[in-house]
C-alpha atoms as a PDB file:
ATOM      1  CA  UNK A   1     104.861 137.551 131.849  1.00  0.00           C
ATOM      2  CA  UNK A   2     108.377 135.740 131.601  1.00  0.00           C
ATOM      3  CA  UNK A   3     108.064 132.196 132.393  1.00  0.00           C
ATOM      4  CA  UNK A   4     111.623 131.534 130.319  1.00  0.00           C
ATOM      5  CA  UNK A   5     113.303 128.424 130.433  1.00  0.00           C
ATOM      6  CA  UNK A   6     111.976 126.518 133.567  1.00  0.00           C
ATOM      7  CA  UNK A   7     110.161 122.641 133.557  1.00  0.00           C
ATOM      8  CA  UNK A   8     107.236 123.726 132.550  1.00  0.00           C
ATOM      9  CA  UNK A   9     104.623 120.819 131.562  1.00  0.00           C
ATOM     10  CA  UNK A  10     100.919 121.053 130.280  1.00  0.00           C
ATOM     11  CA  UNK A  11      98.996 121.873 128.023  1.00  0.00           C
ATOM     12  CA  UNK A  12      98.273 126.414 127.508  1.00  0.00           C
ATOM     13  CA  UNK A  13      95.113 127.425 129.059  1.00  0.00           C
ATOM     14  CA  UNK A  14      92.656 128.443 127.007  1.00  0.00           C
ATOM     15  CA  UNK A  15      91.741 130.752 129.845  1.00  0.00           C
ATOM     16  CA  UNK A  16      95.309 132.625 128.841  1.00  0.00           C
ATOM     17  CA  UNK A  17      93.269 135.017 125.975  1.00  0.00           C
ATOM     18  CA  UNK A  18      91.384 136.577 129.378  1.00  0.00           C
ATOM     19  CA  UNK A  19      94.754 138.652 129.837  1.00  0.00           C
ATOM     20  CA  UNK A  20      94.005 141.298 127.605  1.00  0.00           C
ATOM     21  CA  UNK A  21      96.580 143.695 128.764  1.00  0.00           C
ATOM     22  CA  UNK A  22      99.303 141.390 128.092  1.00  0.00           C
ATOM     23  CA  UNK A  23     102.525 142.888 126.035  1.00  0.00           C
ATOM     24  CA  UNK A  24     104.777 139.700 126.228  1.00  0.00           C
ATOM     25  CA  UNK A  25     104.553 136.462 126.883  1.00  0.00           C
ATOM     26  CA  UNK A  26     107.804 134.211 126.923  1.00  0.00           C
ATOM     27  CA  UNK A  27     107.027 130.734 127.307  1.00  0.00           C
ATOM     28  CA  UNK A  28     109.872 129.124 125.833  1.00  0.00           C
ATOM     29  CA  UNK A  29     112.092 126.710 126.674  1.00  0.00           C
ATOM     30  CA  UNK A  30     110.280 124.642 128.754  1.00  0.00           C
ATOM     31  CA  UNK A  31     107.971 121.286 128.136  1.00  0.00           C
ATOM     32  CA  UNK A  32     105.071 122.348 127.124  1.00  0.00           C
ATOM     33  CA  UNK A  33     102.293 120.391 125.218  1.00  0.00           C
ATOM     34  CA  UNK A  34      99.041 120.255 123.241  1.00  0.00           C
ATOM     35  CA  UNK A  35      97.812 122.920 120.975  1.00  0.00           C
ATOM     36  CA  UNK A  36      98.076 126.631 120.738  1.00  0.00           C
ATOM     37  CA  UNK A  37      94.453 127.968 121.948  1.00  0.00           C
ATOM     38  CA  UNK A  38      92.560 129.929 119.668  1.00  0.00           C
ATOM     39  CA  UNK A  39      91.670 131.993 122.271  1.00  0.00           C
ATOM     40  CA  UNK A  40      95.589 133.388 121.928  1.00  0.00           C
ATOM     41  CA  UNK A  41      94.215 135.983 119.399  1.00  0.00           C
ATOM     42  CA  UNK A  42      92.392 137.841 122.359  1.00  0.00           C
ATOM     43  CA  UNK A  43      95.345 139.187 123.603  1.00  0.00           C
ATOM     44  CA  UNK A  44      95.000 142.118 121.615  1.00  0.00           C
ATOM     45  CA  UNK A  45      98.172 144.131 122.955  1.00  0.00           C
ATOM     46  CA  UNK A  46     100.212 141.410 122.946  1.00  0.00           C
ATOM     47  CA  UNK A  47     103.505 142.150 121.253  1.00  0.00           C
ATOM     48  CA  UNK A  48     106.114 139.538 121.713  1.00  0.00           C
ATOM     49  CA  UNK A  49     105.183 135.835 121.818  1.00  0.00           C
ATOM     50  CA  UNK A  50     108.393 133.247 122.176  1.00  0.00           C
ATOM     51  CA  UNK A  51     106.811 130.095 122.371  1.00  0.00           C
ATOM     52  CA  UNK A  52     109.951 128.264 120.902  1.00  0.00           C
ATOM     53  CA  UNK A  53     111.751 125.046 122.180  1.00  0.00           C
ATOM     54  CA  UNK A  54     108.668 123.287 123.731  1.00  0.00           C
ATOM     55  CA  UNK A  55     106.463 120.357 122.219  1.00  0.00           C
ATOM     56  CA  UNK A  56     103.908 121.939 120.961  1.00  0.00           C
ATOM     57  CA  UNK A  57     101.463 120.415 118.456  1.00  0.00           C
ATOM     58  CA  UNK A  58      98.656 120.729 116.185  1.00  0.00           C
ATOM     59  CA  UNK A  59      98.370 123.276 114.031  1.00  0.00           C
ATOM     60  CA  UNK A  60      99.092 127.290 114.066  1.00  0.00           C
ATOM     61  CA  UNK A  61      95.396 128.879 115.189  1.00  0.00           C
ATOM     62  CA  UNK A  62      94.502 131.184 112.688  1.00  0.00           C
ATOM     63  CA  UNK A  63      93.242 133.419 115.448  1.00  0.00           C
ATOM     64  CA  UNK A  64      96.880 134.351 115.237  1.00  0.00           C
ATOM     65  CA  UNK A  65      96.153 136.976 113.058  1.00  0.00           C
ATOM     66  CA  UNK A  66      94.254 139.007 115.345  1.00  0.00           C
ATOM     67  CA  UNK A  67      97.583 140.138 117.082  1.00  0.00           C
ATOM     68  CA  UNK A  68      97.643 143.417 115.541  1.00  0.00           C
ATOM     69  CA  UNK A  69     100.078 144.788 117.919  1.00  0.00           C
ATOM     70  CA  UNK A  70     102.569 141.465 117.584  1.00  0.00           C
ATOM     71  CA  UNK A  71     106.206 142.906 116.402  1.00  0.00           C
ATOM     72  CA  UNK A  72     107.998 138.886 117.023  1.00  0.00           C
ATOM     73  CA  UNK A  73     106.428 135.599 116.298  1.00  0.00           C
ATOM     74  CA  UNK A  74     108.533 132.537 117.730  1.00  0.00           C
ATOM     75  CA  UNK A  75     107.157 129.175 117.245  1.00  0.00           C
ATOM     76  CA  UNK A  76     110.440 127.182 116.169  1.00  0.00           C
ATOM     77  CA  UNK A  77     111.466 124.142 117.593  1.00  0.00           C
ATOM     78  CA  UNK A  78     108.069 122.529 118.556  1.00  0.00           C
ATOM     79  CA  UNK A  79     106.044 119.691 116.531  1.00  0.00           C
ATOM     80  CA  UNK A  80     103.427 122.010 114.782  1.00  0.00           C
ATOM     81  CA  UNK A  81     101.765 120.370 112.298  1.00  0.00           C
ATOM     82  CA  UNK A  82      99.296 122.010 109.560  1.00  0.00           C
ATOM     83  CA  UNK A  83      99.796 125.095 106.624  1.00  0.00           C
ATOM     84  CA  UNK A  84     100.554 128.391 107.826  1.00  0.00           C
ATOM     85  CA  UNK A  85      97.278 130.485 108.187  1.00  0.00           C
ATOM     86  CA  UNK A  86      96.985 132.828 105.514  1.00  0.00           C
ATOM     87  CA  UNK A  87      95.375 135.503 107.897  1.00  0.00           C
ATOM     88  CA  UNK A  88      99.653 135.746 109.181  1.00  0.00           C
ATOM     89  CA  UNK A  89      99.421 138.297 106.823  1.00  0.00           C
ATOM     90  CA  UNK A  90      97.673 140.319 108.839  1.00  0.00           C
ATOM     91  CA  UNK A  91     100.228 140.859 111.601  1.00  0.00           C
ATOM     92  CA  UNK A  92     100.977 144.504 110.168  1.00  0.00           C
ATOM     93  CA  UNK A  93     103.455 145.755 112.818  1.00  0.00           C
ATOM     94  CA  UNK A  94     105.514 142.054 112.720  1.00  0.00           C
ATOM     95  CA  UNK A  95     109.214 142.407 112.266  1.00  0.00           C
ATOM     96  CA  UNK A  96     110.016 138.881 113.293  1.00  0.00           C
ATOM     97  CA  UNK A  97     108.905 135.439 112.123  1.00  0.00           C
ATOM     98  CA  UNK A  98     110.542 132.365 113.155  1.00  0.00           C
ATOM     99  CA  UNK A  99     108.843 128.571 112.592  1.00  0.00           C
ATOM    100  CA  UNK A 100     111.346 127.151 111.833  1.00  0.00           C
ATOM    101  CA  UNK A 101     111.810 123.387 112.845  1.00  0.00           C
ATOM    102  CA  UNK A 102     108.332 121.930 112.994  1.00  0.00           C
ATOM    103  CA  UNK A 103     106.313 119.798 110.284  1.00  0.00           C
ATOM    104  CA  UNK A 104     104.529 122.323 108.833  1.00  0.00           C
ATOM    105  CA  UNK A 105     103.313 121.157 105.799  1.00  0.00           C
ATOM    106  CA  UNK A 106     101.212 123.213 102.514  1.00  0.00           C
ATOM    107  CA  UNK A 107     102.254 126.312 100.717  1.00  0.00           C
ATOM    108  CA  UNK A 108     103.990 129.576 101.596  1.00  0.00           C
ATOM    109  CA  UNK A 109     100.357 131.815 101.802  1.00  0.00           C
ATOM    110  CA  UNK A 110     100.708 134.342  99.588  1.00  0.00           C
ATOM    111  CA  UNK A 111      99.826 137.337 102.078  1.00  0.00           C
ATOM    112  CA  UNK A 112     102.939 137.089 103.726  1.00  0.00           C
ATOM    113  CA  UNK A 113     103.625 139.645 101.131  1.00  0.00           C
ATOM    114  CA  UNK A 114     101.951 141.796 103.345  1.00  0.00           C
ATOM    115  CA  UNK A 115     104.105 142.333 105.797  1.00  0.00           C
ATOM    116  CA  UNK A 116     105.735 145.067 104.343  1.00  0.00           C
ATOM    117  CA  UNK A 117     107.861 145.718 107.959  1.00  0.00           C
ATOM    118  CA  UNK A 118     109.241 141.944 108.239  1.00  0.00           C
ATOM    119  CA  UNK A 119     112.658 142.018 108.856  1.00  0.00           C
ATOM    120  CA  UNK A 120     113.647 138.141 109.656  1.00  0.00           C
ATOM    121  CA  UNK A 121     111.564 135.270 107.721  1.00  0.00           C
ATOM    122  CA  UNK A 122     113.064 131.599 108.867  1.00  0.00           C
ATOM    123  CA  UNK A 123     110.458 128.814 107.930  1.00  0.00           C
ATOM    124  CA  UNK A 124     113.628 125.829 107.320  1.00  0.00           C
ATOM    125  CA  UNK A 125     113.139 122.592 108.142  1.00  0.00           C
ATOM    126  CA  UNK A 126     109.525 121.739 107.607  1.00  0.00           C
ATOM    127  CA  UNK A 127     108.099 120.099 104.779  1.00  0.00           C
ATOM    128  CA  UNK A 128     106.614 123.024 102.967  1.00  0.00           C
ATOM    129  CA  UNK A 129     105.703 122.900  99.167  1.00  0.00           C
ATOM    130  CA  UNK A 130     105.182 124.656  95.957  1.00  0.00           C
ATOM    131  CA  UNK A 131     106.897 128.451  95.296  1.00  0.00           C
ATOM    132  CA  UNK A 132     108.221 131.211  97.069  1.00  0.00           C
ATOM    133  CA  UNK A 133     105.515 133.485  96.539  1.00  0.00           C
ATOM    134  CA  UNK A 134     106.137 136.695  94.121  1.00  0.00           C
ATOM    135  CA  UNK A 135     104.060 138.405  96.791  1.00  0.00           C
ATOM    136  CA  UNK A 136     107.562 138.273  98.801  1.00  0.00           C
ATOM    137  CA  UNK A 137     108.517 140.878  96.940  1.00  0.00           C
ATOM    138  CA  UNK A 138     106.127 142.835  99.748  1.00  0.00           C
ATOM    139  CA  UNK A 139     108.184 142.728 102.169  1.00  0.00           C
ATOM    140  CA  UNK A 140     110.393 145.562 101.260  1.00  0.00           C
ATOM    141  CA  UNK A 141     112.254 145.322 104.826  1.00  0.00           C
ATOM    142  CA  UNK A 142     112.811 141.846 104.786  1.00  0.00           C
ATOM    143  CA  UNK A 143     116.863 141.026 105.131  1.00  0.00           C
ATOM    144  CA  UNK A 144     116.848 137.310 106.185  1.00  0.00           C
ATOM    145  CA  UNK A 145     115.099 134.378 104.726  1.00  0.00           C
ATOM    146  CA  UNK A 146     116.225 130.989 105.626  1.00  0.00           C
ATOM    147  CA  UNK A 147     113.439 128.290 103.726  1.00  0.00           C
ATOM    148  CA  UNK A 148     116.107 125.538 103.183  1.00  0.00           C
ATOM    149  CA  UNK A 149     115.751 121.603 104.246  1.00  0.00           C
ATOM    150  CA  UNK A 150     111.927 121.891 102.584  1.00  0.00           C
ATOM    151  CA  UNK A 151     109.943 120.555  99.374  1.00  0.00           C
ATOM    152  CA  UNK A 152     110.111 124.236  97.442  1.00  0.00           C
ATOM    153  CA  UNK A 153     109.913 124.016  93.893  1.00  0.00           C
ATOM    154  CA  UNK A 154     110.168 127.724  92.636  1.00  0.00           C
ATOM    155  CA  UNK A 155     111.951 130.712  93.485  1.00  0.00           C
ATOM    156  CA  UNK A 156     112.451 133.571  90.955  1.00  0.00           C
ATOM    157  CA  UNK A 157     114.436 136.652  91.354  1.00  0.00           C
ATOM    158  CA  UNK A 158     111.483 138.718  91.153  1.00  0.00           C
ATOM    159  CA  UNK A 159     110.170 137.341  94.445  1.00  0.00           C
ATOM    160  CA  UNK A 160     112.987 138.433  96.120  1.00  0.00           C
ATOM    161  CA  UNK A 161     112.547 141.808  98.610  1.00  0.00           C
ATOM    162  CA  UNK A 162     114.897 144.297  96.688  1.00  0.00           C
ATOM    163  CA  UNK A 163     116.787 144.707 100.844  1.00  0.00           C
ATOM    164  CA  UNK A 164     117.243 141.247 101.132  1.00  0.00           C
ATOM    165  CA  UNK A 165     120.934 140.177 101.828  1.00  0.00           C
ATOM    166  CA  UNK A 166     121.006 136.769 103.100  1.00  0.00           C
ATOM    167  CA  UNK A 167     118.472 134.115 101.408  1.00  0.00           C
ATOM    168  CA  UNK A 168     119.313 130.352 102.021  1.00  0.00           C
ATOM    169  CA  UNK A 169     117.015 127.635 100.079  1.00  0.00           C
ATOM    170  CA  UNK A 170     119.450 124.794 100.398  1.00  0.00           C
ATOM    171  CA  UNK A 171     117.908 121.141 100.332  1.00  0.00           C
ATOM    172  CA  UNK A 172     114.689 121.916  98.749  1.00  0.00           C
ATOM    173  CA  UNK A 173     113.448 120.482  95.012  1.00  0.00           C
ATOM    174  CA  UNK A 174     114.225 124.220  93.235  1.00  0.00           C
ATOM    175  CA  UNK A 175     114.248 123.748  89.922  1.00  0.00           C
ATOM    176  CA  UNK A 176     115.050 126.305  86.707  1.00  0.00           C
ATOM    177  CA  UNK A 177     118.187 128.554  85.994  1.00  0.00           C
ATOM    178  CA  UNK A 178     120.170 130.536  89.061  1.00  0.00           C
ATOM    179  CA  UNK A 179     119.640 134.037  87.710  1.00  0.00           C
ATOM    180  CA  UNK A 180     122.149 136.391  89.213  1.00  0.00           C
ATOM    181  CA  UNK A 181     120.874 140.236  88.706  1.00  0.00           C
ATOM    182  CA  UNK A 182     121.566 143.419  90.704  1.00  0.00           C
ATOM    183  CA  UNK A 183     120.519 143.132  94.397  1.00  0.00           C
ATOM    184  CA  UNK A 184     121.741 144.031  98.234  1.00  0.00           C
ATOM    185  CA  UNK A 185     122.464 140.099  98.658  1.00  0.00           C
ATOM    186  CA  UNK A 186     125.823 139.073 100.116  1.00  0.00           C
ATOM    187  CA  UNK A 187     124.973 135.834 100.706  1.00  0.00           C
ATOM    188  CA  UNK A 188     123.108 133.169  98.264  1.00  0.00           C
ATOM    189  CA  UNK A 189     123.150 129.404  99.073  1.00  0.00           C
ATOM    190  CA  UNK A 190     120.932 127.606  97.145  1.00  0.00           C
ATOM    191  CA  UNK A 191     123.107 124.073  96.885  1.00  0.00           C
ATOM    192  CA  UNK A 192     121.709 120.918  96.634  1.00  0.00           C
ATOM    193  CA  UNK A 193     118.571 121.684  94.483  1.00  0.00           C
ATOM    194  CA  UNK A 194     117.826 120.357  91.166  1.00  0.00           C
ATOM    195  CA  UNK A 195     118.676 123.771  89.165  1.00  0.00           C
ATOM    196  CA  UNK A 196     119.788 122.735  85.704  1.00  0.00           C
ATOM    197  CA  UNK A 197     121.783 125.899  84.867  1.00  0.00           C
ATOM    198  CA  UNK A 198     123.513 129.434  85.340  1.00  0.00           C
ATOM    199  CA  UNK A 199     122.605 132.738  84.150  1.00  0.00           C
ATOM    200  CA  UNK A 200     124.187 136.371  85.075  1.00  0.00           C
ATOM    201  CA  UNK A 201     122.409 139.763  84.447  1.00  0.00           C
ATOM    202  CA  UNK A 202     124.621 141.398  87.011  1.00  0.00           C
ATOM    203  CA  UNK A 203     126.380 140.255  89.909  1.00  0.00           C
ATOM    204  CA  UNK A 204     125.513 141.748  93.116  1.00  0.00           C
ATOM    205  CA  UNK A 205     127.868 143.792  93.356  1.00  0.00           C
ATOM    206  CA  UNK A 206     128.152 142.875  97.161  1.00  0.00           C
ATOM    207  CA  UNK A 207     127.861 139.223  97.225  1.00  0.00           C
ATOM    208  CA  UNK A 208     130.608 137.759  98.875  1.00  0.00           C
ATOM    209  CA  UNK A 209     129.032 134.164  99.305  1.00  0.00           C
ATOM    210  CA  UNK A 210     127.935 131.924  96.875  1.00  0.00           C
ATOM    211  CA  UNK A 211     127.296 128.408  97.011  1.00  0.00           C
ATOM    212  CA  UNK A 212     125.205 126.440  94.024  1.00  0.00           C
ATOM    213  CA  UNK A 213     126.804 122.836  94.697  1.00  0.00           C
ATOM    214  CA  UNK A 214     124.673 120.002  94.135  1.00  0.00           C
ATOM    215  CA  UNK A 215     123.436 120.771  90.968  1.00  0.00           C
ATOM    216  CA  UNK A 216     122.386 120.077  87.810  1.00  0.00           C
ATOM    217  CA  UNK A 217     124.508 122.879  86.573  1.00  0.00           C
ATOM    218  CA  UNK A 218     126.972 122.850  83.101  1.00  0.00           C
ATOM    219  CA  UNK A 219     129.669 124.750  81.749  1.00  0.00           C
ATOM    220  CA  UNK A 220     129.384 128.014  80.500  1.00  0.00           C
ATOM    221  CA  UNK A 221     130.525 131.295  80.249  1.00  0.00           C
ATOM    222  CA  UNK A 222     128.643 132.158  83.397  1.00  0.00           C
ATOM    223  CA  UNK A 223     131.450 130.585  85.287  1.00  0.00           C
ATOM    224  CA  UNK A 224     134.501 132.099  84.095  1.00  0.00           C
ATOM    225  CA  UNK A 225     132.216 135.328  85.027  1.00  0.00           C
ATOM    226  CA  UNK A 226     131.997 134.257  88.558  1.00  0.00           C
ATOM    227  CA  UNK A 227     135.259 133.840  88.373  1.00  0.00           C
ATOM    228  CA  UNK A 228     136.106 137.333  87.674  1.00  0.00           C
ATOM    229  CA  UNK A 229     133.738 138.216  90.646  1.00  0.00           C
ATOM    230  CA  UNK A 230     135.603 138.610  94.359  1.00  0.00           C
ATOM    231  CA  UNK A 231     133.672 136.275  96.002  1.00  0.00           C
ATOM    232  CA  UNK A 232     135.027 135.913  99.379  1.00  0.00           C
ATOM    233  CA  UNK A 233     133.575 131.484  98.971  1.00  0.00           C
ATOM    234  CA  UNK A 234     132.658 130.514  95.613  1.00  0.00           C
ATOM    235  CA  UNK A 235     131.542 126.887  95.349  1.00  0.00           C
ATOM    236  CA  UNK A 236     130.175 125.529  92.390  1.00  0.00           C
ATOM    237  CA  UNK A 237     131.093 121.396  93.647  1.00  0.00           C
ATOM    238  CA  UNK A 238     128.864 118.761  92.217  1.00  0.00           C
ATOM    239  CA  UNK A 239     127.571 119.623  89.008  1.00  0.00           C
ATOM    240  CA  UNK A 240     128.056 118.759  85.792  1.00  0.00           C
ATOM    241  CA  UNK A 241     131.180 121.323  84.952  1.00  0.00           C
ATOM    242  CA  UNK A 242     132.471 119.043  81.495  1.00  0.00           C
ATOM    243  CA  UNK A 243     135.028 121.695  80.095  1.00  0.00           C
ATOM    244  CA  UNK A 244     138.883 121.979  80.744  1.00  0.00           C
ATOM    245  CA  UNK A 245     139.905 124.325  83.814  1.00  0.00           C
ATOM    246  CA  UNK A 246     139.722 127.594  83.042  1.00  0.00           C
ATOM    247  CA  UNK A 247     142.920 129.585  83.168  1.00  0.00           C
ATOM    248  CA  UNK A 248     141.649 132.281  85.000  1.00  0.00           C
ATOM    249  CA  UNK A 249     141.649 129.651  87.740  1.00  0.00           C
ATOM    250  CA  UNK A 250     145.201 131.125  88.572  1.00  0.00           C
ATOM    251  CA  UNK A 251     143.995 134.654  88.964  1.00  0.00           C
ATOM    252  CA  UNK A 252     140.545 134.679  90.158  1.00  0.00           C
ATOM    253  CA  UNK A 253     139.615 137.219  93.090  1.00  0.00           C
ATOM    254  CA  UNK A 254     137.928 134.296  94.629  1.00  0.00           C
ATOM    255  CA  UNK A 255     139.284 133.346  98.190  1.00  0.00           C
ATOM    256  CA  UNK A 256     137.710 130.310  98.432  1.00  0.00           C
ATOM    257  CA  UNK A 257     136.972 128.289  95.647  1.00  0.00           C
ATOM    258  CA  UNK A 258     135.348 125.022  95.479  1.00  0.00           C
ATOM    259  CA  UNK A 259     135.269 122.817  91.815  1.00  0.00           C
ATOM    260  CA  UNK A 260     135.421 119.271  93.258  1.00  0.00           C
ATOM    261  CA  UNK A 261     133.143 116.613  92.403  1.00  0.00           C
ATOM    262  CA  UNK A 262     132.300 117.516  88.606  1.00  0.00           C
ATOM    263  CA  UNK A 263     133.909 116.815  85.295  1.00  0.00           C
ATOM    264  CA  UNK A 264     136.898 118.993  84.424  1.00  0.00           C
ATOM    265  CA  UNK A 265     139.189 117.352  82.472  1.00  0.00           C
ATOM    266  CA  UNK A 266     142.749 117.325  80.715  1.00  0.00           C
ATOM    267  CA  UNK A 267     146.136 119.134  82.279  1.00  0.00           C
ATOM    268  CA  UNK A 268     146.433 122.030  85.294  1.00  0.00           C
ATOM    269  CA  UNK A 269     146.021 125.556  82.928  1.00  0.00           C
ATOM    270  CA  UNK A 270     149.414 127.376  82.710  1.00  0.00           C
ATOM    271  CA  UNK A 271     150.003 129.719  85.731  1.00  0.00           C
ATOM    272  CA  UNK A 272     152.523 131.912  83.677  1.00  0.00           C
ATOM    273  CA  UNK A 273     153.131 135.363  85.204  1.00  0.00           C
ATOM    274  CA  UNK A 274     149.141 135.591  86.534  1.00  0.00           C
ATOM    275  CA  UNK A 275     149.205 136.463  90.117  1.00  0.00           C
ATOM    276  CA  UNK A 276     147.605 133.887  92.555  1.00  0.00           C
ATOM    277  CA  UNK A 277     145.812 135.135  95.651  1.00  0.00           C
ATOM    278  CA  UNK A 278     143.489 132.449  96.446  1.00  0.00           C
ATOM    279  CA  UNK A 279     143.764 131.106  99.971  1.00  0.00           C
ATOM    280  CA  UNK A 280     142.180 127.811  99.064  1.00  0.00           C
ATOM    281  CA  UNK A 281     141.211 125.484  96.201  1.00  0.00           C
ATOM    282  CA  UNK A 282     139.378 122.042  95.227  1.00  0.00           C
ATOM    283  CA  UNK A 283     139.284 119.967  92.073  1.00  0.00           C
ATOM    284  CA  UNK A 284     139.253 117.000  93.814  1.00  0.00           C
ATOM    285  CA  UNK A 285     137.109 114.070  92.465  1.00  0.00           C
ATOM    286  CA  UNK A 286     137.931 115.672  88.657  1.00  0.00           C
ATOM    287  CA  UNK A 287     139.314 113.871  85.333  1.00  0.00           C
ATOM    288  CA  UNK A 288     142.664 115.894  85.397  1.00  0.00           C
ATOM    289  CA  UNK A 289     145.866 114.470  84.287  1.00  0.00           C
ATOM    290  CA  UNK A 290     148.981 115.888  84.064  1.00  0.00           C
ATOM    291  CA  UNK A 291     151.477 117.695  86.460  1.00  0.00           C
ATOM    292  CA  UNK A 292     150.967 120.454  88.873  1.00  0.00           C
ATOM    293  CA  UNK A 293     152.297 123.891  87.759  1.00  0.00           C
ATOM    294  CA  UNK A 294     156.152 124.203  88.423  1.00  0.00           C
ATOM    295  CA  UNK A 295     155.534 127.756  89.898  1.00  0.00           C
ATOM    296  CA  UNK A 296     152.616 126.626  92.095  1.00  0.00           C
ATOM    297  CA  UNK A 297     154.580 127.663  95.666  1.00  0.00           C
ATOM    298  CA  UNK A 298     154.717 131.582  94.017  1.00  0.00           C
ATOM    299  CA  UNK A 299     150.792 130.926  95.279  1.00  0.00           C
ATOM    300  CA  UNK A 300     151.685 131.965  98.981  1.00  0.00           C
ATOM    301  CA  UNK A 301     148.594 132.262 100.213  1.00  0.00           C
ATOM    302  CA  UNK A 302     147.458 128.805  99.413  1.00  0.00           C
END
């Protein structure tokens, strides 16, 4: 049943769960209201459900888990209020989960762990709370997670799916060290948190995108490691960076690299014969003095 993108209004019929062949049901995108019937957990072969883009309210049934044949849950974009039910957990075949956009409110439940074929997690912009669960570690498939724009206070590396490759948690309350260890991510953004340092086991040795700005973060000798990394967007903006620029400034692998907004001080570092590849850089809103480099234009690129 494809009812996609028309003017739908009303409320879902409770009546709906009597359809118990149904395999997909795309509701989305029209202007649909009230609450998701319980009775939506009798549809037992049901195996896509896009009920995105509507107005939707109340909470998320927690019938829901009785769709033990459901491979993509969309429910982003409406006004659904209420935790997540824990029994989401039990949507064993589910490669898909997108709530994004709603006011859910409550903890991450821990059994999402359990979906061990999960492939996409998005839960952003809701006003979820406490940790990302170490049970995340569960979902050894999982390659996406966007939780940013939230009220998350934890999230430690062990959590983290060893396939993961793209994890944003920007705009949350994330507190702690950034601990960089040996992963498949090749993209972190985790700016604008309250993390009050840096710490490096290993850097993924595919990570091309970094971004920890807005931070409580200092200097250290983390950063002239990231430096050495070939980062394809490095910024590390608005912290609390108090040392001199590092000279390795001039010859970092990084394409992009951001340092405005913290509290470098003294002259420009030497550029001397160290070859300069960067394609752009920002110190703006610093405490440097001085002159520019008289070789800077050997920087082509820039």
């Amino acid at each position: 049943l494809q009812l996609t993108a028309n003017n739908l209004v009303g409320s879902l019929p409770s009546t709906m769960g009597d359809l118990s062949m149904l395999q997909v049901l795309y509701l989305d995108s029209n202007v649909l209201t009230g609450s998701i019937p319980s009775t939506i957990g009798d549809l037992s072969m049901l195996q896509n459900l896009p009920l995105y883009s509507n107005a939707l309210t109340g909470p998320i049934p927690s019938t829901i888990g009785d769709l033990s044949m459901l491979q993509d849950l969309d429910l982003n974009s409406n006004a659904l209020t209420g935790s997540i039910p824990s029994t989401i957990g039990d949507l064993s075949m589910l490669l898909y989960l997108f709530l994004y956009s709603n006011a859910l409110t409550g903890s991450i439940p821990s059994t999402i762990g359990d979906l061990s074929m999960l492939q996409y997690l998005f839960l952003f912009s809701n006003a979820l709370t406490g940790p990302i669960p170490s049970t995340l570690s569960g979902c050894t498939q999982l390659v996406f997670l966007e939780v940013f724009s939230n009220y998350l206070s934890q999230a430690s590396s062990e959590a983290l799916p060893s396939a993961l490759a793209y994890f944003i948690a920007a705009d949350c309350l994330l507190t702690g060290v950034v601990l960089l260890d040996e992963s498949n991510l090749t993209s972190l953004s985790v700016e604008n948190n309250l993390f009050s340092g840096l710490a490096i086991r290993q850097i993924p040795s595919q990570l091309q995108y970094l971004s920890v700005a807005g931070n409580r973060i200092p200097s250290s000798p983390a950063i002239d490691t990231l430096l050495g990394h070939p980062f394809v967007f490095l910024d590390l903006s608005s912290n609390r960076l108090n040392s001199s620029l590092p000279g390795i400034v001039w010859n970092t692998s990084v394409q992009q690299l951001l340092l405005n907004n913290n509290r470098f001080s003294g002259t420009f570092p030497d550029r001397g014969d160290r070859v300069c590849s960067m394609r752009y850089l920002s110190v703006a809103g610093n405490g440097l003095w001085g002159s520019l480099p008289v070789d800077l234009q050997q920087c082509a690129n820039l």
